[in-house]
Protein backbone atom coordinates (compact mmCIF):
# COMPACT_ATOMS: atom_id res chain seq x y z
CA UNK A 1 106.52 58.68 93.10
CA UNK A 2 105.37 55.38 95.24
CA UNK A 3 101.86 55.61 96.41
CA UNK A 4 101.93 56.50 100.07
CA UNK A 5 101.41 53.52 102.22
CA UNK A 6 97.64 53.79 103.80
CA UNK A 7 96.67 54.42 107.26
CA UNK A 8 95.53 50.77 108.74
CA UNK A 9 91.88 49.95 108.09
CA UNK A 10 91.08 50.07 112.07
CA UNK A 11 91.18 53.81 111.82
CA UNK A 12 88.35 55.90 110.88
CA UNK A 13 88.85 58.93 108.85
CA UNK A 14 87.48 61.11 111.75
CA UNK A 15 90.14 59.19 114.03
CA UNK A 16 92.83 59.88 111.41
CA UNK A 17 92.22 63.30 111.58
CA UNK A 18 92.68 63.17 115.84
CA UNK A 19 95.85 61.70 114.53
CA UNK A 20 97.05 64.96 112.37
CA UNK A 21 95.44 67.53 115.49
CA UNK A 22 96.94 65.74 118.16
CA UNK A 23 100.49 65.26 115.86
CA UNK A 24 100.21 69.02 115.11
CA UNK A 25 99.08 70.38 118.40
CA UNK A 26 101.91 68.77 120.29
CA UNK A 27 104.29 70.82 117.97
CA UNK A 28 103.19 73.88 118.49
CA UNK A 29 101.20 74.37 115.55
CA UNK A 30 98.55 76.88 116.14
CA UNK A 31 94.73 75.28 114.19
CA UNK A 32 91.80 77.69 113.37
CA UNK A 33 89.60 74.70 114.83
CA UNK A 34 87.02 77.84 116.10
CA UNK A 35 86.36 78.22 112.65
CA UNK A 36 84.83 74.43 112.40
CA UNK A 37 81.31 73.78 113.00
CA UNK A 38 80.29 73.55 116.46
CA UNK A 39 79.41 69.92 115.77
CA UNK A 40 82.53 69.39 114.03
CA UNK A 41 84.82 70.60 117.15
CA UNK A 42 82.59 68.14 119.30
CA UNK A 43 83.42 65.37 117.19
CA UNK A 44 86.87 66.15 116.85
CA UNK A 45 87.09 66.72 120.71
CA UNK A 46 85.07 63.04 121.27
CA UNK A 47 88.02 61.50 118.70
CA UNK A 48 90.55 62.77 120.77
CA UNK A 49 88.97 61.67 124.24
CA UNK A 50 88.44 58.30 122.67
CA UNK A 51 92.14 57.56 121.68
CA UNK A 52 94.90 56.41 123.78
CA UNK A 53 97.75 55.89 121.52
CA UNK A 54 98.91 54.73 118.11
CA UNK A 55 102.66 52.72 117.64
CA UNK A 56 105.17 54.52 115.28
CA UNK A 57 104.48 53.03 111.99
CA UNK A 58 100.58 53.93 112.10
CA UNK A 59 101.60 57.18 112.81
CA UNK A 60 103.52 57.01 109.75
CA UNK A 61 101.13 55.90 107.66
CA UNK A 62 98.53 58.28 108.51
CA UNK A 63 101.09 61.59 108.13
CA UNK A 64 102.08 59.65 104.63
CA UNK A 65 98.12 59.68 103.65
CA UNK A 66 97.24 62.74 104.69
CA UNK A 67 100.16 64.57 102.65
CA UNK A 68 99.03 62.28 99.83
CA UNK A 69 95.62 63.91 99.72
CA UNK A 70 96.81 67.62 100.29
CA UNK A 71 99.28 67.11 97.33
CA UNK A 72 96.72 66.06 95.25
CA UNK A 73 94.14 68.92 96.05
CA UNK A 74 94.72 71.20 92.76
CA UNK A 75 92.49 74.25 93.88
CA UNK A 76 90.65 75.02 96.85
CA UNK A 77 87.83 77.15 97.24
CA UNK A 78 86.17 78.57 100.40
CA UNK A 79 83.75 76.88 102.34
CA UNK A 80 80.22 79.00 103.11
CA UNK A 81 79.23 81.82 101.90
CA UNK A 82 81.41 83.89 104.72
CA UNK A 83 84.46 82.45 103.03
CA UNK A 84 83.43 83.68 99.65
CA UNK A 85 83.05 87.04 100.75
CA UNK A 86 86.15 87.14 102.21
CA UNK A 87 87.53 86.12 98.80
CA UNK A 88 85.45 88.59 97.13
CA UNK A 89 86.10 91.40 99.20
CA UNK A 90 86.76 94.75 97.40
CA UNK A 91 86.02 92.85 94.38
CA UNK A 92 81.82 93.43 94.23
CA UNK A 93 79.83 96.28 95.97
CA UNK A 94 79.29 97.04 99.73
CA UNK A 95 76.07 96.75 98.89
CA UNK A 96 76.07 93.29 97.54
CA UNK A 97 78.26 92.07 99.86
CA UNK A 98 75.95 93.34 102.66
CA UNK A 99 73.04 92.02 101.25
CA UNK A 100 74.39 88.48 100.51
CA UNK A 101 75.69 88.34 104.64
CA UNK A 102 72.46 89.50 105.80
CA UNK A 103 70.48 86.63 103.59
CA UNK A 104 72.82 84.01 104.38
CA UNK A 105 72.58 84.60 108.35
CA UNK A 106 76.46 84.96 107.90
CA UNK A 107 77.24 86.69 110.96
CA UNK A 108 75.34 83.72 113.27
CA UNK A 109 78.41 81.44 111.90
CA UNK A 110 81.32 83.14 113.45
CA UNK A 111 81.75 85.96 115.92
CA UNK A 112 80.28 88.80 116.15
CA UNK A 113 83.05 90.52 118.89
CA UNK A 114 85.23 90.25 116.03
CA UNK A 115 82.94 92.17 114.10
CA UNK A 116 81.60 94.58 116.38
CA UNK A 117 85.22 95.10 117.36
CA UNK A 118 86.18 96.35 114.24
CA UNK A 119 83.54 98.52 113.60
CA UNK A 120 83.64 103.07 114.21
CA UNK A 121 82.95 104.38 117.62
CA UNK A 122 80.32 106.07 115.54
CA UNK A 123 78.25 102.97 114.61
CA UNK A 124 78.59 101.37 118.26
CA UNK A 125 77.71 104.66 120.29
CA UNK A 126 74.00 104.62 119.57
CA UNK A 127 74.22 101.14 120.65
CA UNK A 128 75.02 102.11 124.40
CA UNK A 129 72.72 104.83 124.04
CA UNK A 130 69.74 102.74 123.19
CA UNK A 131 70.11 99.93 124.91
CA UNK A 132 69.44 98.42 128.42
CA UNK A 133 73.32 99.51 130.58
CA UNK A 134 73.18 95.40 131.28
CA UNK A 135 74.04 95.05 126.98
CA UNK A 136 75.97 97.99 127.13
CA UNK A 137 78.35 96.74 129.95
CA UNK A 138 79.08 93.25 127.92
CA UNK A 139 79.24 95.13 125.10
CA UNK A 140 82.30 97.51 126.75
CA UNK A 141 83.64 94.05 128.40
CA UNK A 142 83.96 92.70 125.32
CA UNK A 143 85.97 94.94 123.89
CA UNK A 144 89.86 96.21 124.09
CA UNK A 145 90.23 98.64 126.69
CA UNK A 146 91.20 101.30 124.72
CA UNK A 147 88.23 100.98 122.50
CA UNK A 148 85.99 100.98 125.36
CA UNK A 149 87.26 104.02 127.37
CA UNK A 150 87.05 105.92 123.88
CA UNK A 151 83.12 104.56 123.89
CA UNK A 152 82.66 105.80 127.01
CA UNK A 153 84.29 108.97 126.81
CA UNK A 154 81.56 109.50 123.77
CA UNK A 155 78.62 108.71 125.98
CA UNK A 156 76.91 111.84 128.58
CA UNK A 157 78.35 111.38 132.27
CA UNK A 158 75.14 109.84 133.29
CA UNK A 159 74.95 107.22 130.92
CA UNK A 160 78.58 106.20 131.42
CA UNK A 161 78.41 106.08 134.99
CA UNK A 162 75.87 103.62 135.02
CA UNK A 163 76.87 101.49 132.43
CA UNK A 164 80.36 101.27 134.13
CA UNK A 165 78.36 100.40 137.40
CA UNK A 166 76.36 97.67 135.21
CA UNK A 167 80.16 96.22 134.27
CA UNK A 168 80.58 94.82 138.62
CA UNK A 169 77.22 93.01 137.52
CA UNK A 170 78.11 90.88 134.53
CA UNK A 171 80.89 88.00 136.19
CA UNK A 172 78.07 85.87 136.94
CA UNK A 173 76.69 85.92 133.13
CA UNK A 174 77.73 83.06 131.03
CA UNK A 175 79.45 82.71 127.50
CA UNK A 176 76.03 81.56 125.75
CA UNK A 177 74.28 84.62 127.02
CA UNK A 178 77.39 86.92 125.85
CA UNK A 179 77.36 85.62 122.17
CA UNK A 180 73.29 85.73 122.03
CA UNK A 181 74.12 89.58 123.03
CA UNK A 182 77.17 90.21 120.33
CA UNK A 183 74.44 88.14 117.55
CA UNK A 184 71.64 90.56 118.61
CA UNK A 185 73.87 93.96 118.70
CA UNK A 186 75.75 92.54 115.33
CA UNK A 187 71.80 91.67 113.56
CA UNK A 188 70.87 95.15 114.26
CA UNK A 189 73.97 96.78 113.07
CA UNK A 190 73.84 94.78 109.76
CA UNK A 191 70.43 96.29 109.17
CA UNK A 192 71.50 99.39 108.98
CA UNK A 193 71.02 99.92 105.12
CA UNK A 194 73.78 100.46 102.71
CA UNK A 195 74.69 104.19 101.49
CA UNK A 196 74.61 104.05 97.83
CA UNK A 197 76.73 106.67 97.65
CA UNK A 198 79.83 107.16 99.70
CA UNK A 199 79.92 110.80 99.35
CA UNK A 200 77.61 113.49 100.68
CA UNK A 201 74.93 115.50 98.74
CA UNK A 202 76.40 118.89 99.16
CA UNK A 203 79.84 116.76 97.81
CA UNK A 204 78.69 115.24 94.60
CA UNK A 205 76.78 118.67 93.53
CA UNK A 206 79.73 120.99 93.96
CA UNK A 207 81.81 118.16 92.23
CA UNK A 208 79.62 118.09 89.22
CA UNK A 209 78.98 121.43 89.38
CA UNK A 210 82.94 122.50 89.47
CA UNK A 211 82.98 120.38 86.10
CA UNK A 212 79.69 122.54 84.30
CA UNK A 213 80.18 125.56 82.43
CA UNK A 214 80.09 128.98 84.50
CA UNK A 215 76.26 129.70 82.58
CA UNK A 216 75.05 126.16 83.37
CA UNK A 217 76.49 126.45 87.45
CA UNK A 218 74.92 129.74 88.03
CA UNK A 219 71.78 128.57 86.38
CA UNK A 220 71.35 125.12 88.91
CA UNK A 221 72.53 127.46 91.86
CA UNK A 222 69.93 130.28 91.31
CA UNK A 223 67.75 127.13 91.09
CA UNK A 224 68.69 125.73 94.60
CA UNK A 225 68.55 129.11 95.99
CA UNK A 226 64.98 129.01 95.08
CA UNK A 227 64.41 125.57 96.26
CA UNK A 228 66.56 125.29 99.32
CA UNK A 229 68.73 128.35 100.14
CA UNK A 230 70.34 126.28 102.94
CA UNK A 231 71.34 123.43 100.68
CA UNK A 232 72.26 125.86 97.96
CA UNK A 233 74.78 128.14 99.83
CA UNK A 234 76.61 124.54 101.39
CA UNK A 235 77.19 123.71 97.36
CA UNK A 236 79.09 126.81 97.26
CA UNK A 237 81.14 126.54 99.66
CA UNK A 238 81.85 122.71 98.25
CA UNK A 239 82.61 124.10 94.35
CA UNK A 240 86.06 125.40 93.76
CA UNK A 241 86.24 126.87 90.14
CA UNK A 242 89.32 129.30 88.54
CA UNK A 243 87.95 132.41 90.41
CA UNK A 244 88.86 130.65 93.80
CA UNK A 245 92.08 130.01 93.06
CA UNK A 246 93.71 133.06 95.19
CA UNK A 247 91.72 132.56 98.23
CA UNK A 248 92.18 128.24 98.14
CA UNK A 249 95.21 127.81 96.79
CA UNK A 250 98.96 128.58 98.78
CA UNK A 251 101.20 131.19 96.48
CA UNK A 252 103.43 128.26 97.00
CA UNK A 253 101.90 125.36 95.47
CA UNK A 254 101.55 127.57 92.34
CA UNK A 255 104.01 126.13 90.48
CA UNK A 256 103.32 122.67 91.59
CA UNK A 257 99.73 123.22 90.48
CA UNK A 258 100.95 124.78 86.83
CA UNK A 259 103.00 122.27 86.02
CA UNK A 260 100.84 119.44 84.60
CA UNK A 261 98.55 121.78 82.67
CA UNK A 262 99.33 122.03 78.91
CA UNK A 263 101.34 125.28 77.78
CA UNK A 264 98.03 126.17 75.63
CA UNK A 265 95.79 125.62 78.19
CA UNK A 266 97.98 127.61 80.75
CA UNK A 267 98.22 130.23 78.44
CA UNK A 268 94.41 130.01 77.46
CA UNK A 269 93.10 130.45 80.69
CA UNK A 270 95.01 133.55 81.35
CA UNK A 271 94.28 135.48 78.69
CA UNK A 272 90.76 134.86 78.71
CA UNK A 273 90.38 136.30 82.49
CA UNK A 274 88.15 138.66 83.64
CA UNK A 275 86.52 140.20 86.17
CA UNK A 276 87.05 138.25 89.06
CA UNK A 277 89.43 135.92 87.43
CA UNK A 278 91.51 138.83 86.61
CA UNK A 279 92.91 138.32 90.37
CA UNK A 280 93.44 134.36 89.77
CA UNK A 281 95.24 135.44 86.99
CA UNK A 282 97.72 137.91 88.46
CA UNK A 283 97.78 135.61 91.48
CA UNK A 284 99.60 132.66 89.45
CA UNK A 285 101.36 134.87 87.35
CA UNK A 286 102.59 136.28 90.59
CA UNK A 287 103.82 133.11 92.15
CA UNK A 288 105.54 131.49 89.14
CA UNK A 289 108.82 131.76 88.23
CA UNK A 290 109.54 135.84 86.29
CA UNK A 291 111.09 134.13 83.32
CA UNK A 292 107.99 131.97 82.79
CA UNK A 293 105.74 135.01 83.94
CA UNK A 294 107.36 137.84 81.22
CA UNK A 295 106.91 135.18 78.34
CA UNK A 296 103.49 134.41 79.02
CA UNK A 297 102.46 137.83 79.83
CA UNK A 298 104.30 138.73 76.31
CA UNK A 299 102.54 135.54 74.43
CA UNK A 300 98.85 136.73 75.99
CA UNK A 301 99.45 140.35 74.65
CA UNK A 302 99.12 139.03 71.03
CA UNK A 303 95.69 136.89 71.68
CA UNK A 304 93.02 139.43 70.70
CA UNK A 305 89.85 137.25 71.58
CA UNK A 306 89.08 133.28 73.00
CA UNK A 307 86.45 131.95 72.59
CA UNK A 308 84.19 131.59 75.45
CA UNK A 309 83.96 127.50 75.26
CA UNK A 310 87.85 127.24 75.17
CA UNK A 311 88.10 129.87 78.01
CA UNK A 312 86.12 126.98 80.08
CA UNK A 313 87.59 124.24 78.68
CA UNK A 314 91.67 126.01 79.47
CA UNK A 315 90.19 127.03 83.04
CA UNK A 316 88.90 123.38 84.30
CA UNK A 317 92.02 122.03 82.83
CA UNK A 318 93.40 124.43 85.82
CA UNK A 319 91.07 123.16 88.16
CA UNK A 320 91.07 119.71 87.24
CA UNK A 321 94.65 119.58 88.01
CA UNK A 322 95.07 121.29 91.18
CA UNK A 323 92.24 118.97 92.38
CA UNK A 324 93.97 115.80 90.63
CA UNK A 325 96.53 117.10 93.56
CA UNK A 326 94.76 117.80 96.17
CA UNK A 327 93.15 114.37 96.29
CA UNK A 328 96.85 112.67 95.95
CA UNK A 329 97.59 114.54 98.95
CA UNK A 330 100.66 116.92 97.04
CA UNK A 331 98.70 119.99 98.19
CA UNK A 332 96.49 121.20 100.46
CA UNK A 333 93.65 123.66 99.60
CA UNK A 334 93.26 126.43 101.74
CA UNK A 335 89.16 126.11 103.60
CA UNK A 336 87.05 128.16 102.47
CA UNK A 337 86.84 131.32 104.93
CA UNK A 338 82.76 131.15 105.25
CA UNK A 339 82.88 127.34 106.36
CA UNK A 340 84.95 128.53 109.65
């Protein structure tokens, strides 16, 4: 391939690029030139004020040069530190990633409507709470209108009124002023610190808990009663072990819930029930198929003993996979009647 014939010396790069804006612009094409530099999109704006017009063959020549140079670009990479993240994103922690914006002043580049936009009712709320109605009527301007009657639907009568009043008072307040007001409400958001953990307390001891040994569970909970009844009695109502399985788990999803557990630890569990789990056990012998019932029932009358670490291990096999389909959404556990 022929080298591209080059723009005529008399053009300046920056002009050459008024060239491609103006050429690209007039078709229709829509640029992300808000996501220059401020200074940049003055310059580029000064180019294009400067300029009258350029014959057919410059024209040409630039368009040739400036496909020359994108062909020959091999790998981009993104500019600033907000561009990385974006790249990044879902690739290293919340954490991080928060951390990295907040040090790098990230938000201050682009803006922060876009931001706050995107962001829970929850996080925004405390916003019009706690600050003067004046921020909390830009705030509710700036926004969709759906978003903002949902906002204000979340805030007491009182509060919403005059906010809403506050909104008549803003068309005199200029676009400076209203992006000083989304930087301030997005700094303060964005120092709200980072959970560590997604999931709750209560959550992540009833999920370790559901995967300890009955001796070892009873031990930690008699434990937390001692420590914090409160706390102790919300972790039960968050474990679900074999002896819940009647009261959490739809007769009809018994089958669904049977199916990926291994034929010895089906038939393991079963036969080592009792007490309590003497109801679970009935309960999904119940609600499987009577073929599949008789044999097992038949197969369990010739076990004489199991052993009390394989009667764990066969019933959290259970467990583990009626919550392997609970959290793909297959079935739905029944709440537990003392959270209602």
């Amino acid at each position: 391939m022929s080298a591209p014939k080059r723009a005529p010396a008399t053009l300046t790069r920056r002009q050459k690029a008024a060239v491609i804006v103006q050429l690209l612009l007039s078709g229709g094409v829509n640029l992300p030139l808000k996501d220059m530099s401020e200074l940049d999109q003055v310059r580029l704006t000064a180019e294009l004020a400067g300029m009258r017009s350029v014959d057919t063959s410059t024209l040409t020549a630039v368009v040739q040069e400036f496909i020359h140079e994108l062909e020959s670009i091999g790998l981009s990479f993104p500019k600033g530190i907000e561009g990385a993240l974006s790249v990044l994103e879902g690739h290293i922690s919340t954490a991080t990633s928060a951390r990295l914006r907040r040090e790098a002043g990230v938000v201050a580049k682009g803006d922060p409507w876009e931001r706050i936009a995107g962001l829970e009712n929850e996080r925004l709320v405390p916003v019009l709470q706690e600050e003067a109605v004046e921020v909390g009527a830009v705030m509710l301007s700036k926004l969709s209108v759906q978003k903002a009657a949902e906002l204000l639907g979340l805030l007491p009568g009182e509060r919403a009124r005059r906010i809403s009043y506050a909104i008549s008072q803003t068309a005199e307040i200029g676009p400076e002023t209203v992006r000083r007001i989304g930087l301030s409400i997005s700094d303060q958001l964005e120092a709200v610190p980072v959970k560590a953990f997604e999931a709750e307390p209560v959550e992540r001891v009833g999920a370790i808990l559901n995967s300890s040994v009955a001796s070892t569970r009873e031990d930690v909970l008699e434990g937390l009663d001692q420590t914090d009844a409160a706390f102790a009695e919300r972790v039960r109502k968050a474990i679900f072990t074999f002896t819940n399985i009647p009261a959490r788990v739809a007769p009809r999803d018994i089958p669904k819930a049977i199916r990926g557990i291994e034929a010895t630890d089906l038939l393991t569990a079963l036969a080592s029930a009792k007490g309590e789990d003497e109801k679970s056990r009935d309960f999904i012998l119940e609600n499987m198929s009577k073929r599949m019932a008789d044999n097992l029932r038949e197969e369990m009358a010739e076990i004489t003993s199991v052993k009390e670490k394989d009667a764990e291990a066969a019933q959290s096999a259970v467990v583990a996979s009626i919550r392997a389909l609970e959290q793909a959404g297959e079935i739905l556990l029944i709440a537990d009647e003392a959270d209602e």
